[in-house]
PDB file of N, CA and C in Angstrom:
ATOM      1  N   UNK A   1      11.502   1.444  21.058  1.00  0.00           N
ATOM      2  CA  UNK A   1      11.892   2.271  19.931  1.00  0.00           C
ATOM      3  C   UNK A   1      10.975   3.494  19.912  1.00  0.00           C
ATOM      4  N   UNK A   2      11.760   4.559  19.670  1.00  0.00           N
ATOM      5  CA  UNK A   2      10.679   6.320  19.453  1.00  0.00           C
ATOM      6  C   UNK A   2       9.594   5.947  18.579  1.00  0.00           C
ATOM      7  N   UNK A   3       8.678   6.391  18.708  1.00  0.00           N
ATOM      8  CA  UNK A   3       7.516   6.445  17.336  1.00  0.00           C
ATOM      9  C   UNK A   3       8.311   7.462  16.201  1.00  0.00           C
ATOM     10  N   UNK A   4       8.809   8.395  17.010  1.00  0.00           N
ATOM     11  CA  UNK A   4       9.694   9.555  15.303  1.00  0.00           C
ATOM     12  C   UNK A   4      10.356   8.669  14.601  1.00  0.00           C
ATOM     13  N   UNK A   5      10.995   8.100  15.248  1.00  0.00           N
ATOM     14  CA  UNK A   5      12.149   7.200  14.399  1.00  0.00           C
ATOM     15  C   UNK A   5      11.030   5.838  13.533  1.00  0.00           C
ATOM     16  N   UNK A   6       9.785   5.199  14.315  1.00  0.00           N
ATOM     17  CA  UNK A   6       9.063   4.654  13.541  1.00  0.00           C
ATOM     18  C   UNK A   6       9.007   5.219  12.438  1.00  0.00           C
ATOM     19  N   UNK A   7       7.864   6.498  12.774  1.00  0.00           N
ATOM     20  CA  UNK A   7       7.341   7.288  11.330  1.00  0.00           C
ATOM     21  C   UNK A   7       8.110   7.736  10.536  1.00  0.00           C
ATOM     22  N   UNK A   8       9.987   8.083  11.017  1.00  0.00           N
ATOM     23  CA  UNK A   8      10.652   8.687   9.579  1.00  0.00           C
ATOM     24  C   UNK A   8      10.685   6.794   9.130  1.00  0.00           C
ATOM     25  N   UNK A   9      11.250   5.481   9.651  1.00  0.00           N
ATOM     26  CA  UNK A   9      11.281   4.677   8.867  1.00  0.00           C
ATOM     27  C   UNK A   9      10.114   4.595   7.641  1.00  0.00           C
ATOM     28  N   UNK A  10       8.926   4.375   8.252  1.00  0.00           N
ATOM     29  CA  UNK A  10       7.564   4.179   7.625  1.00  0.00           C
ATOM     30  C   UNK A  10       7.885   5.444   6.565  1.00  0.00           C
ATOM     31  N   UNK A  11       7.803   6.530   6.592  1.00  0.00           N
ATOM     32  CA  UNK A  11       8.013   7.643   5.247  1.00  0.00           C
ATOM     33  C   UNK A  11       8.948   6.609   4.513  1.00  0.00           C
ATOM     34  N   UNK A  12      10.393   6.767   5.071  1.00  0.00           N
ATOM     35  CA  UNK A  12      11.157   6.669   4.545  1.00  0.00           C
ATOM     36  C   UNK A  12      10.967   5.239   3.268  1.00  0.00           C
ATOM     37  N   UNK A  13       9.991   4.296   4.161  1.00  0.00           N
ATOM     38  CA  UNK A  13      10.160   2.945   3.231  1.00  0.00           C
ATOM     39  C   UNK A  13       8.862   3.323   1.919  1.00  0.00           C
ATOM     40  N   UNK A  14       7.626   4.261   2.667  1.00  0.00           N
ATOM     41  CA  UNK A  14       6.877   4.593   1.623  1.00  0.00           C
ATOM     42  C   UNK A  14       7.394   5.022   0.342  1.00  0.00           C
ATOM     43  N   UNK A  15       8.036   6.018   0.664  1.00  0.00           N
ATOM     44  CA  UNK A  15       8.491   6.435  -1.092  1.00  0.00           C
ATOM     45  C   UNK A  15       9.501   5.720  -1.693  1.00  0.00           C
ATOM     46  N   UNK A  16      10.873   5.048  -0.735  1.00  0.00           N
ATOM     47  CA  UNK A  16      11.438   3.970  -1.739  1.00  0.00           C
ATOM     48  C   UNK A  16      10.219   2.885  -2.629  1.00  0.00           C
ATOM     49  N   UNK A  17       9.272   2.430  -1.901  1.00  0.00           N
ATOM     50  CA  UNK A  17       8.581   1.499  -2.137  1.00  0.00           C
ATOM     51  C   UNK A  17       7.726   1.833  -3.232  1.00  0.00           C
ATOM     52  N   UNK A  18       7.732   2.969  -3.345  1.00  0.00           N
ATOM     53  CA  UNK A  18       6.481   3.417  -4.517  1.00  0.00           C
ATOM     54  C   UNK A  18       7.141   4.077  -5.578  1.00  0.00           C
ATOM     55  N   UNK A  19       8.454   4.247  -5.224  1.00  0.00           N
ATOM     56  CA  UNK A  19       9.666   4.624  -6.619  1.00  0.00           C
ATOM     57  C   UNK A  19       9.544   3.272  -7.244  1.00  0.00           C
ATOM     58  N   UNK A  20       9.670   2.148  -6.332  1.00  0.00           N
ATOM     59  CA  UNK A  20      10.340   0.699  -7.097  1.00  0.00           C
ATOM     60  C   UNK A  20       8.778   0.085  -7.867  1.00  0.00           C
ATOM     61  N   UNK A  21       7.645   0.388  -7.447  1.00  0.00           N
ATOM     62  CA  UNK A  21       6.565  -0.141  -7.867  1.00  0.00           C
ATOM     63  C   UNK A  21       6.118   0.479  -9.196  1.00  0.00           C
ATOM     64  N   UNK A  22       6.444   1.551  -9.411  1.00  0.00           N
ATOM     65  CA  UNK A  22       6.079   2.235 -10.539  1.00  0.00           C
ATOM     66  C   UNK A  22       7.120   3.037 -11.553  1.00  0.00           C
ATOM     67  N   UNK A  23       7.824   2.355 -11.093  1.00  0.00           N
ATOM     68  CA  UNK A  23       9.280   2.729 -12.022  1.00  0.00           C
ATOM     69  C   UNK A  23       9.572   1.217 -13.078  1.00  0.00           C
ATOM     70  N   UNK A  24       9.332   0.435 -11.931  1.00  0.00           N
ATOM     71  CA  UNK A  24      10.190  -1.127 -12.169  1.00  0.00           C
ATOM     72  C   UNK A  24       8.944  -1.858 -12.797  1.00  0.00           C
ATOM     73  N   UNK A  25       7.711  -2.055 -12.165  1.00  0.00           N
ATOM     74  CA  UNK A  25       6.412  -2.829 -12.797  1.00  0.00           C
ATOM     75  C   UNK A  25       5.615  -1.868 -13.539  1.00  0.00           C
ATOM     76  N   UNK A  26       5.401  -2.975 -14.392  1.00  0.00           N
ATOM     77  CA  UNK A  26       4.380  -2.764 -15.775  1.00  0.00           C
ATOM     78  C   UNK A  26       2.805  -3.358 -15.117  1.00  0.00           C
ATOM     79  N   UNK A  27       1.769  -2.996 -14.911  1.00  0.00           N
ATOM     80  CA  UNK A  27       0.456  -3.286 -14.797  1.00  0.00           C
ATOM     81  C   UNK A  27      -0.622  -2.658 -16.262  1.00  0.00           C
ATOM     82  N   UNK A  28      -1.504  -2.675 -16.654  1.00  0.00           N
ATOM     83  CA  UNK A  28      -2.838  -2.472 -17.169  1.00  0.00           C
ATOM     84  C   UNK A  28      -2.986  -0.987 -17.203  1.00  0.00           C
ATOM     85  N   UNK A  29      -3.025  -0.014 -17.988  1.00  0.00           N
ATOM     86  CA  UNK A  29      -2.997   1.115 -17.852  1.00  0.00           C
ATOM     87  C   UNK A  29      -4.376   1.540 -17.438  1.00  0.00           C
ATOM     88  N   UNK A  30      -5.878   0.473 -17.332  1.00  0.00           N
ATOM     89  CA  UNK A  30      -6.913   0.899 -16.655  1.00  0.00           C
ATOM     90  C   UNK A  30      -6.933   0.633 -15.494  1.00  0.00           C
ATOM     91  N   UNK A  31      -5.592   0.410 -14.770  1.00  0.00           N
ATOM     92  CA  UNK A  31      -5.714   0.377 -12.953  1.00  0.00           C
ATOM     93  C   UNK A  31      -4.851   1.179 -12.751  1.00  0.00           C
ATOM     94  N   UNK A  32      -5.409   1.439 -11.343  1.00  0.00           N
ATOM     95  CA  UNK A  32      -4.836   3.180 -10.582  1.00  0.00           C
ATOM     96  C   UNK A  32      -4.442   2.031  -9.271  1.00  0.00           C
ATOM     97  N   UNK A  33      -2.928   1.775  -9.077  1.00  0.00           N
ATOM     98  CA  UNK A  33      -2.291   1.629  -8.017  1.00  0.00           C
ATOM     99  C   UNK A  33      -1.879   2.810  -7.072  1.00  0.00           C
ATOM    100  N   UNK A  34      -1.984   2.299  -5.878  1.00  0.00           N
ATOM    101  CA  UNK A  34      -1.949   3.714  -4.655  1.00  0.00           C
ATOM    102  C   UNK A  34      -1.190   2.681  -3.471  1.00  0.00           C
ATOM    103  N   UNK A  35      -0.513   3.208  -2.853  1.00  0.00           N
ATOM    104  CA  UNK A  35       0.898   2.833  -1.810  1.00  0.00           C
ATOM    105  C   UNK A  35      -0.118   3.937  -1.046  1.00  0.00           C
ATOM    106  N   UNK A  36      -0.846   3.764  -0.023  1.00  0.00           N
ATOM    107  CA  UNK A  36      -1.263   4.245   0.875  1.00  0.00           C
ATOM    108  C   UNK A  36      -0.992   4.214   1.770  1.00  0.00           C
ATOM    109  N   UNK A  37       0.101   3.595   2.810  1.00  0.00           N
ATOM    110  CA  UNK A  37       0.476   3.695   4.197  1.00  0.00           C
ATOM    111  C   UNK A  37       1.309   2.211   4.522  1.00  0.00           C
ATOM    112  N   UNK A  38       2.288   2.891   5.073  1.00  0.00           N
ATOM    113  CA  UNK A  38       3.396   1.820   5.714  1.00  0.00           C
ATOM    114  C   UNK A  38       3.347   1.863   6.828  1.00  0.00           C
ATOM    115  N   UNK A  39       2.780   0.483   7.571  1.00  0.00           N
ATOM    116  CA  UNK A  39       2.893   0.120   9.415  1.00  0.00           C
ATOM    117  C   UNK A  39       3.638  -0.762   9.589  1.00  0.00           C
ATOM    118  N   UNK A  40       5.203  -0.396  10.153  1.00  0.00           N
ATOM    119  CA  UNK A  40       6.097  -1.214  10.944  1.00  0.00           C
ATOM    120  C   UNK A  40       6.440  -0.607  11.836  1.00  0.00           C
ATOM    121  N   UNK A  41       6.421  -2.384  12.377  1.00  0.00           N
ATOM    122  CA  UNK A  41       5.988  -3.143  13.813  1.00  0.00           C
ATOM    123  C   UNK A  41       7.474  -2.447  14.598  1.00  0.00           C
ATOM    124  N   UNK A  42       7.238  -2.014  16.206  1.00  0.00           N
ATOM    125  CA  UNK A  42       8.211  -1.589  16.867  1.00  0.00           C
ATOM    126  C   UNK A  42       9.353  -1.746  17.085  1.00  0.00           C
ATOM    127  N   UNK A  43       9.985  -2.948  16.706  1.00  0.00           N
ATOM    128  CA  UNK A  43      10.989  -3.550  16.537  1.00  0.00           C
ATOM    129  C   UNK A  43      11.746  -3.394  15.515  1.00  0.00           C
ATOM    130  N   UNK A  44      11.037  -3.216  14.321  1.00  0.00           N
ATOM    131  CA  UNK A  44      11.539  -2.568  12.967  1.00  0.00           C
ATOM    132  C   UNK A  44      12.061  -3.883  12.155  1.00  0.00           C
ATOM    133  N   UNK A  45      11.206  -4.958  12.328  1.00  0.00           N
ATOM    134  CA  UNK A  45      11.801  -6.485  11.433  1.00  0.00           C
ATOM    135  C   UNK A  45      10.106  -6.546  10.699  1.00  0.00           C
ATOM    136  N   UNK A  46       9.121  -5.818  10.740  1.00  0.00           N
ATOM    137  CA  UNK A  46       8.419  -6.150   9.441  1.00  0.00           C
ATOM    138  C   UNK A  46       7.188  -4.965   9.413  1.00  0.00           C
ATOM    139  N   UNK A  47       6.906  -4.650   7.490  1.00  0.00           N
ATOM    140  CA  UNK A  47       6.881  -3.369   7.554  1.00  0.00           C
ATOM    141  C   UNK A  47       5.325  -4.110   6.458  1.00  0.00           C
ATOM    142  N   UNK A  48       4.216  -3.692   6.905  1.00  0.00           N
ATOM    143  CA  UNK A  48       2.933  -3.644   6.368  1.00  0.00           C
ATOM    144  C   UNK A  48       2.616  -2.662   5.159  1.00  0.00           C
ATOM    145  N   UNK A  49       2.619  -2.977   4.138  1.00  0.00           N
ATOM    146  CA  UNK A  49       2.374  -1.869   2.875  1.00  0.00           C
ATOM    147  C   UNK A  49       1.149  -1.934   2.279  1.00  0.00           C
ATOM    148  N   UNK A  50       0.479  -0.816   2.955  1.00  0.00           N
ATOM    149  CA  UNK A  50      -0.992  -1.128   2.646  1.00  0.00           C
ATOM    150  C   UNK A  50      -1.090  -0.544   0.438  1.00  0.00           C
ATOM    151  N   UNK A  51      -2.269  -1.322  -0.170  1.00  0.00           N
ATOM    152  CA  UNK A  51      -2.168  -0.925  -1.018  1.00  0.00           C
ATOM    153  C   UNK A  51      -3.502  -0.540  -1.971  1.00  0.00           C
ATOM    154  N   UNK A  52      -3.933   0.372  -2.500  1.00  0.00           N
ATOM    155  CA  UNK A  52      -5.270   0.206  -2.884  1.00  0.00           C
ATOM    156  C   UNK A  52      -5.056   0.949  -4.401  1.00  0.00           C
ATOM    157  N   UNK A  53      -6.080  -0.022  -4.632  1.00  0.00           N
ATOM    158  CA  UNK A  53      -6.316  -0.511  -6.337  1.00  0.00           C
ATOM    159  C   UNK A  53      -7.924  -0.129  -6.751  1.00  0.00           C
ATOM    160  N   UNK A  54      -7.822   0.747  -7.397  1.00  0.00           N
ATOM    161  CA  UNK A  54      -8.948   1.255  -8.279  1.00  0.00           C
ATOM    162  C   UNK A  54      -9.064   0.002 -10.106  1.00  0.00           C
ATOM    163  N   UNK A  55      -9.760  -0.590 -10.545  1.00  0.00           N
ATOM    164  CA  UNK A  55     -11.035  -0.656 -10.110  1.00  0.00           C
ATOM    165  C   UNK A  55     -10.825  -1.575  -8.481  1.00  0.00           C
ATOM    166  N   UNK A  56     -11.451  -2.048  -7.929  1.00  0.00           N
ATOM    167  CA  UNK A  56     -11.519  -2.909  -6.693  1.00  0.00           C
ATOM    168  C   UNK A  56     -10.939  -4.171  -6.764  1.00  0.00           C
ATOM    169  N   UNK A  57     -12.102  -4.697  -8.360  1.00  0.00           N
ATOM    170  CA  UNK A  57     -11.951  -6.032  -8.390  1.00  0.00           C
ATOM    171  C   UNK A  57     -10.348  -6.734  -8.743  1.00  0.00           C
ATOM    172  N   UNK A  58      -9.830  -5.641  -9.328  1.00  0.00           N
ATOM    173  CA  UNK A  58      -8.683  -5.897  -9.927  1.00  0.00           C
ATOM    174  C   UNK A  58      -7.266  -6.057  -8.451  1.00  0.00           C
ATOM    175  N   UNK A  59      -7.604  -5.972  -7.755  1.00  0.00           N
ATOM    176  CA  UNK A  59      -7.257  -5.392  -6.025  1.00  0.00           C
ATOM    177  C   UNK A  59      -6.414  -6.889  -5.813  1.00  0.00           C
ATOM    178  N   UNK A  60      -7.011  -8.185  -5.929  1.00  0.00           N
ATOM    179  CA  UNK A  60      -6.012  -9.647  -5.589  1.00  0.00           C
ATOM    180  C   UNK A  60      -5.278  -9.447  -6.766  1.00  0.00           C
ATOM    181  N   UNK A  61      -5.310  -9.704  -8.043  1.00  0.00           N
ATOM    182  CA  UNK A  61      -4.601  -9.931  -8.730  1.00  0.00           C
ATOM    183  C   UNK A  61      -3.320  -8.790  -8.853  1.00  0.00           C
ATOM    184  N   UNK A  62      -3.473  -7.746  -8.245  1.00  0.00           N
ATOM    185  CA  UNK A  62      -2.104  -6.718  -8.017  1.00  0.00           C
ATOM    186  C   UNK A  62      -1.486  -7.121  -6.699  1.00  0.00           C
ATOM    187  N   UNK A  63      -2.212  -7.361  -5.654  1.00  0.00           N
ATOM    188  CA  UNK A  63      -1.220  -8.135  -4.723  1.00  0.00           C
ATOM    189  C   UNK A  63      -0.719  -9.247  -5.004  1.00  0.00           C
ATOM    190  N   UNK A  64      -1.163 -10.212  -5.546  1.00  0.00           N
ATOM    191  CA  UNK A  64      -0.393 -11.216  -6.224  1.00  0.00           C
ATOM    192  C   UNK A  64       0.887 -10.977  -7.234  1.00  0.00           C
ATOM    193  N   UNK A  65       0.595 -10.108  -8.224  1.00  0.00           N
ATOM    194  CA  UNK A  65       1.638  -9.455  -8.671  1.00  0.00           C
ATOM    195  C   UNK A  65       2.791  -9.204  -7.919  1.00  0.00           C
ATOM    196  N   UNK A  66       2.512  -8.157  -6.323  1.00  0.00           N
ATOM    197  CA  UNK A  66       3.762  -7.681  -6.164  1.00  0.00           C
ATOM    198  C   UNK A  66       4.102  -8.828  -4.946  1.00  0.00           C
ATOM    199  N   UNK A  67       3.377  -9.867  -4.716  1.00  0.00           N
ATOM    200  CA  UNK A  67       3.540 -10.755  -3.835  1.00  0.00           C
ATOM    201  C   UNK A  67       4.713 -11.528  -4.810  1.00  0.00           C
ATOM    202  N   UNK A  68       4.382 -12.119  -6.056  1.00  0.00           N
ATOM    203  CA  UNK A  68       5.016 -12.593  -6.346  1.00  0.00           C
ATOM    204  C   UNK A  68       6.546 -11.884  -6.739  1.00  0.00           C
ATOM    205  N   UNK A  69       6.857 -10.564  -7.002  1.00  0.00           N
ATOM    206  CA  UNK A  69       7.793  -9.962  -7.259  1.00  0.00           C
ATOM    207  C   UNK A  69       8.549  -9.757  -5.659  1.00  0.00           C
ATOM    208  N   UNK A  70       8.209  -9.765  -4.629  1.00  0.00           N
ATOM    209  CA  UNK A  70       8.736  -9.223  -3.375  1.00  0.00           C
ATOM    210  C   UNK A  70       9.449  -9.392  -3.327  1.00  0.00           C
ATOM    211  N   UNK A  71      10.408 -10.605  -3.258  1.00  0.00           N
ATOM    212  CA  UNK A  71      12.415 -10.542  -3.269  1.00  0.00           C
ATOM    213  C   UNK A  71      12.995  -9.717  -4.252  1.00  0.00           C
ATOM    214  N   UNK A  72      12.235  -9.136  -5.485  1.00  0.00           N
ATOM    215  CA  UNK A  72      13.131  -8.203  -5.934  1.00  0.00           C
ATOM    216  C   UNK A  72      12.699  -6.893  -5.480  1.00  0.00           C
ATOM    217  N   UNK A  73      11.304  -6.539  -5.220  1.00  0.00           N
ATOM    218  CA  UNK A  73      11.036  -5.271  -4.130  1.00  0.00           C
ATOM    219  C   UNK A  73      12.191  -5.623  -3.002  1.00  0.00           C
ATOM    220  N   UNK A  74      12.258  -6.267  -2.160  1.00  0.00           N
ATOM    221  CA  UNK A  74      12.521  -6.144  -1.234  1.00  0.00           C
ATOM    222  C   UNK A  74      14.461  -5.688  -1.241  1.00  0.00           C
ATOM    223  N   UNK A  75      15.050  -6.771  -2.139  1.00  0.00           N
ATOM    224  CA  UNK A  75      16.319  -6.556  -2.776  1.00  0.00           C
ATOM    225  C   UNK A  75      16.625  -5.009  -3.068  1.00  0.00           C
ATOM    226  N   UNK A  76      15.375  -4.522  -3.445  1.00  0.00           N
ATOM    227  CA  UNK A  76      16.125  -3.059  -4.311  1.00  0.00           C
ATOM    228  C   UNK A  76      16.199  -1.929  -2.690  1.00  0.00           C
ATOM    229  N   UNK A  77      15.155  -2.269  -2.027  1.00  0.00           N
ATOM    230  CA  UNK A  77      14.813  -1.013  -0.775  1.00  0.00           C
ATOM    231  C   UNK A  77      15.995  -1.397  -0.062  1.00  0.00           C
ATOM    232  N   UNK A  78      16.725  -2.731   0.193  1.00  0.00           N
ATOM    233  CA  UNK A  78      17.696  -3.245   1.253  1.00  0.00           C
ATOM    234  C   UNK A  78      18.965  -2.462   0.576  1.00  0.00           C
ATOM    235  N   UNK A  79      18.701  -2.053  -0.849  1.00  0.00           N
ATOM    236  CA  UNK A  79      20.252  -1.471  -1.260  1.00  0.00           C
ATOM    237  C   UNK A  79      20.076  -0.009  -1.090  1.00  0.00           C
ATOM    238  N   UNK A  80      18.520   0.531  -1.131  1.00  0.00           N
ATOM    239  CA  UNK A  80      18.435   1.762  -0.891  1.00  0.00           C
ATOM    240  C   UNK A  80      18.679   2.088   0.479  1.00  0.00           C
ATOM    241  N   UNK A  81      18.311   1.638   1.182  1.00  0.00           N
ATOM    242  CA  UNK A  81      18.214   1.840   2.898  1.00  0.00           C
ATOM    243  C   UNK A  81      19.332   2.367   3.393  1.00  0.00           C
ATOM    244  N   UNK A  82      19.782   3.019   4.761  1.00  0.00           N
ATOM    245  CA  UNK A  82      20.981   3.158   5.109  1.00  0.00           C
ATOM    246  C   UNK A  82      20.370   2.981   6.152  1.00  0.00           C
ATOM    247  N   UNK A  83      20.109   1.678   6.956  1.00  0.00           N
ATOM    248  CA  UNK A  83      19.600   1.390   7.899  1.00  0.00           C
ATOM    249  C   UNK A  83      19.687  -0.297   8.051  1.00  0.00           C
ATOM    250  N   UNK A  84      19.843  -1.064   9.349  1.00  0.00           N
ATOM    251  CA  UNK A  84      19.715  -2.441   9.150  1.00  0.00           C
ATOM    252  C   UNK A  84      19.441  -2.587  10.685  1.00  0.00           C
ATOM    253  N   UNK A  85      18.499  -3.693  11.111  1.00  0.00           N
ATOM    254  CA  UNK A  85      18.119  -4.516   9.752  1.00  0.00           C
ATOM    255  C   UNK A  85      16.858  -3.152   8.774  1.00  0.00           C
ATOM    256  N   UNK A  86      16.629  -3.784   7.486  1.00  0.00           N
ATOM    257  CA  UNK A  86      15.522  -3.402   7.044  1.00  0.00           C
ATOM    258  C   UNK A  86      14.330  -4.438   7.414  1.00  0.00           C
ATOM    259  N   UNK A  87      13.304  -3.442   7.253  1.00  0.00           N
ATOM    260  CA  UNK A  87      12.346  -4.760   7.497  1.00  0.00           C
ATOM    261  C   UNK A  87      11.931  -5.121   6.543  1.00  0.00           C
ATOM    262  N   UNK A  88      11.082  -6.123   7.181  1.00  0.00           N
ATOM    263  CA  UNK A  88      10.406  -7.463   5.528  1.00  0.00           C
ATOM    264  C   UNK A  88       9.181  -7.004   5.131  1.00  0.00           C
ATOM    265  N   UNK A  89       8.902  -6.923   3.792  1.00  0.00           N
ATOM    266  CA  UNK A  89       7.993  -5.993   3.797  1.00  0.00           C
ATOM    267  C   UNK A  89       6.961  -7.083   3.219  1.00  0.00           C
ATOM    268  N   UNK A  90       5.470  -6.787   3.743  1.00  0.00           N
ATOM    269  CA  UNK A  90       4.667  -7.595   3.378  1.00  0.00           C
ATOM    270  C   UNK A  90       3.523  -6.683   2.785  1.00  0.00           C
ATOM    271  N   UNK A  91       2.811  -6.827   1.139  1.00  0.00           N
ATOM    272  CA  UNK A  91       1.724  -6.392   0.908  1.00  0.00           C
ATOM    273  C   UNK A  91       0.515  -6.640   1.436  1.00  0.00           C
ATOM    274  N   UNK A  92      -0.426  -5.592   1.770  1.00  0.00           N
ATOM    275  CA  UNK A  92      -2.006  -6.229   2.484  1.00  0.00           C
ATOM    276  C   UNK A  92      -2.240  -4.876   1.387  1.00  0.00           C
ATOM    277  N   UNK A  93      -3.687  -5.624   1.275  1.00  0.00           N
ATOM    278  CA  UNK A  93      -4.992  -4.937   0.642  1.00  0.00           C
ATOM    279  C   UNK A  93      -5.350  -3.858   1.668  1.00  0.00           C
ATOM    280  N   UNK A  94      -5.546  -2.463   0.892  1.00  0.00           N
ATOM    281  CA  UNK A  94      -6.177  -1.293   1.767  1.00  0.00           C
ATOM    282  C   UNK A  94      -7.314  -1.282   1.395  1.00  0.00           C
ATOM    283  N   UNK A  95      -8.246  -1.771   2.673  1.00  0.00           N
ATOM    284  CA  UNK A  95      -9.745  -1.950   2.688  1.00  0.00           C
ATOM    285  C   UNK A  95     -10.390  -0.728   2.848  1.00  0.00           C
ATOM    286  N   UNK A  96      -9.585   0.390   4.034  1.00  0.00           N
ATOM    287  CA  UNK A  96     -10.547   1.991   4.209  1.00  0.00           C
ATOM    288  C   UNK A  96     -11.237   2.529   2.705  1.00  0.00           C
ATOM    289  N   UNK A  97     -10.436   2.767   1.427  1.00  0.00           N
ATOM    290  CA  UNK A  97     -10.820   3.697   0.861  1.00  0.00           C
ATOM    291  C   UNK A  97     -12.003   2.624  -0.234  1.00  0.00           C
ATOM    292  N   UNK A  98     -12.152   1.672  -0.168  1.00  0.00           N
ATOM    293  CA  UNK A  98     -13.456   0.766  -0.326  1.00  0.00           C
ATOM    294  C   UNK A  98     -14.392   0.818   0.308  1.00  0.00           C
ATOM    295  N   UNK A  99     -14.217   0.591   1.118  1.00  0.00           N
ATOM    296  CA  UNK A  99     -15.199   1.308   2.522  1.00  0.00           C
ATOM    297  C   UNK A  99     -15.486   2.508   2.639  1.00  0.00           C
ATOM    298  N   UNK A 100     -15.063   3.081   2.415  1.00  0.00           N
ATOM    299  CA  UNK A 100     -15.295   4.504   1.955  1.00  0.00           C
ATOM    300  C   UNK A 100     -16.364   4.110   0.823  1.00  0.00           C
ATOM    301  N   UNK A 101     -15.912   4.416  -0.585  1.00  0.00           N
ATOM    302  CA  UNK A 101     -16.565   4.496  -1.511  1.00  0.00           C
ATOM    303  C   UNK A 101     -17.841   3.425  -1.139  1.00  0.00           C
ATOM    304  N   UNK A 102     -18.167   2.406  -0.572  1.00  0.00           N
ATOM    305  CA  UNK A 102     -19.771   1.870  -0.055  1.00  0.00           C
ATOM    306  C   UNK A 102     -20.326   3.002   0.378  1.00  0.00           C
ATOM    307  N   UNK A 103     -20.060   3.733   1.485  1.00  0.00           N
ATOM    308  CA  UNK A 103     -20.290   4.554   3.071  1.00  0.00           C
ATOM    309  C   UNK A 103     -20.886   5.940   1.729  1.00  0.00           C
ATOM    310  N   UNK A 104     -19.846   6.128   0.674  1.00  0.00           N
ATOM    311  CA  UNK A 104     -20.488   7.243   0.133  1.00  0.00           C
ATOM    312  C   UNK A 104     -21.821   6.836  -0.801  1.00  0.00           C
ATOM    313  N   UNK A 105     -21.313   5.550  -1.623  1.00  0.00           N
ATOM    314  CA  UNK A 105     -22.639   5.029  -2.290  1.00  0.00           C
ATOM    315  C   UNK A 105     -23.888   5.162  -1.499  1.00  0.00           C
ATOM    316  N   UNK A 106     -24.154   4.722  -0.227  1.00  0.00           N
ATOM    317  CA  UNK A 106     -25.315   4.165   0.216  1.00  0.00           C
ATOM    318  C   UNK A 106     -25.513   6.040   0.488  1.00  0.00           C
ATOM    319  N   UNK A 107     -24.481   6.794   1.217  1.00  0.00           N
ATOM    320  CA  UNK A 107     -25.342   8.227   1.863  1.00  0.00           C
ATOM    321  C   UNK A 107     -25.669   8.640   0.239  1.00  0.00           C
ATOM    322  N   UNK A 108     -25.522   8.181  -0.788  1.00  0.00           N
ATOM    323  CA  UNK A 108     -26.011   8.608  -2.034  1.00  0.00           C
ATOM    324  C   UNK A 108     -27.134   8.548  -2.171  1.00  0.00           C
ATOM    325  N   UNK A 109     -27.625   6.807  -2.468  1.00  0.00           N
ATOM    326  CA  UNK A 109     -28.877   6.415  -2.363  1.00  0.00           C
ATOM    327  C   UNK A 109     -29.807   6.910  -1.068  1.00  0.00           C
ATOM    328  N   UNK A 110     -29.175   7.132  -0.262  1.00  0.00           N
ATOM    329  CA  UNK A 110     -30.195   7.339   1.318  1.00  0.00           C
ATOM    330  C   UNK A 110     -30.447   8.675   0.578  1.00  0.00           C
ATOM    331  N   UNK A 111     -29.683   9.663   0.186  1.00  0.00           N
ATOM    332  CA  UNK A 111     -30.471  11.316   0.136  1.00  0.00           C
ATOM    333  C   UNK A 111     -31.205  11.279  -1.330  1.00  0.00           C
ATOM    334  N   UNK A 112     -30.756  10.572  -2.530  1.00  0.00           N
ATOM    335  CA  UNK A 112     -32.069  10.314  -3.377  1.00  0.00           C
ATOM    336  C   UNK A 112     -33.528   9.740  -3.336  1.00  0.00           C
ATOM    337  N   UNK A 113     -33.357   9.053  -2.084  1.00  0.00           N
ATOM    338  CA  UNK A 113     -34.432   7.979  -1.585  1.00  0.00           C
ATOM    339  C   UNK A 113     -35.149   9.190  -1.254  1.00  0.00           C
ATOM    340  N   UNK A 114     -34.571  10.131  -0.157  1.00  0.00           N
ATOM    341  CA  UNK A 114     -35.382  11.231   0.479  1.00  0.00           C
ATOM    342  C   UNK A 114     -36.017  12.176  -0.622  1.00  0.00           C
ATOM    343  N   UNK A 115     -35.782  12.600  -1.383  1.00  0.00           N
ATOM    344  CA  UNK A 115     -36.006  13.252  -2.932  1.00  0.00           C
ATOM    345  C   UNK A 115     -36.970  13.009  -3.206  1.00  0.00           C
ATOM    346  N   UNK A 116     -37.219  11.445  -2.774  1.00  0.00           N
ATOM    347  CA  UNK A 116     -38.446  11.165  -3.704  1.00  0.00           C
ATOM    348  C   UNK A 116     -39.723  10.878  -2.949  1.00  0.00           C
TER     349      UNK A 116
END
């Protein structure tokens, strides 16, 4: 399969996916949900939706959320799609921008350390 045709799928499932997440679910108005990147697999039968959750800790209990909602995520993108098969879409935790925010904490502390 082309990688173009990957990456328009992957767009294409990003923004259905983040219409249905924040249109359709109700969460905590002190968490910041983020749909950061869709990786499906070459074949186009299953589609990785990375997801990251400000505060952190709050990060399982929103994948659980949309873990537990996924047949109706998944139901609504299969009617949006004009494509088949669609793929199966599975939530994972987006670890980079956590990692990040450590990587900036510590070069924080490292150049105050020097300060002093």
């Amino acid at each position: 399969m082309s990688n173009n045709r990957i990456e328009k799928v992957n767009s294409l499932l990003e923004k259905e996916i983040s219409k249905i997440i924040f249109r359709d679910f109700a969460y905590s108005p002190d968490v910041l949900v983020t749909l950061t990147r869709v990786d499906t697999t070459a074949n186009l039968i299953e589609a990785k939706v990375f997801i990251s959750v400000f505060p952190d800790d709050k990060a399982d209990e929103m994948i659980k959320m949309l873990d537990k909602n996924i047949f109706d995520i998944q139901q609504k993108v299969n009617k949006t799609m004009r494509m088949r098969p669609v793929p199966r879409i599975k939530f994972v935790k987006d670890k980079v921008l956590s990692r990040a925010g450590k990587i900036e904490e510590l070069l924080y502390k490292a150049k105050n350390e020097n300060k002093d």
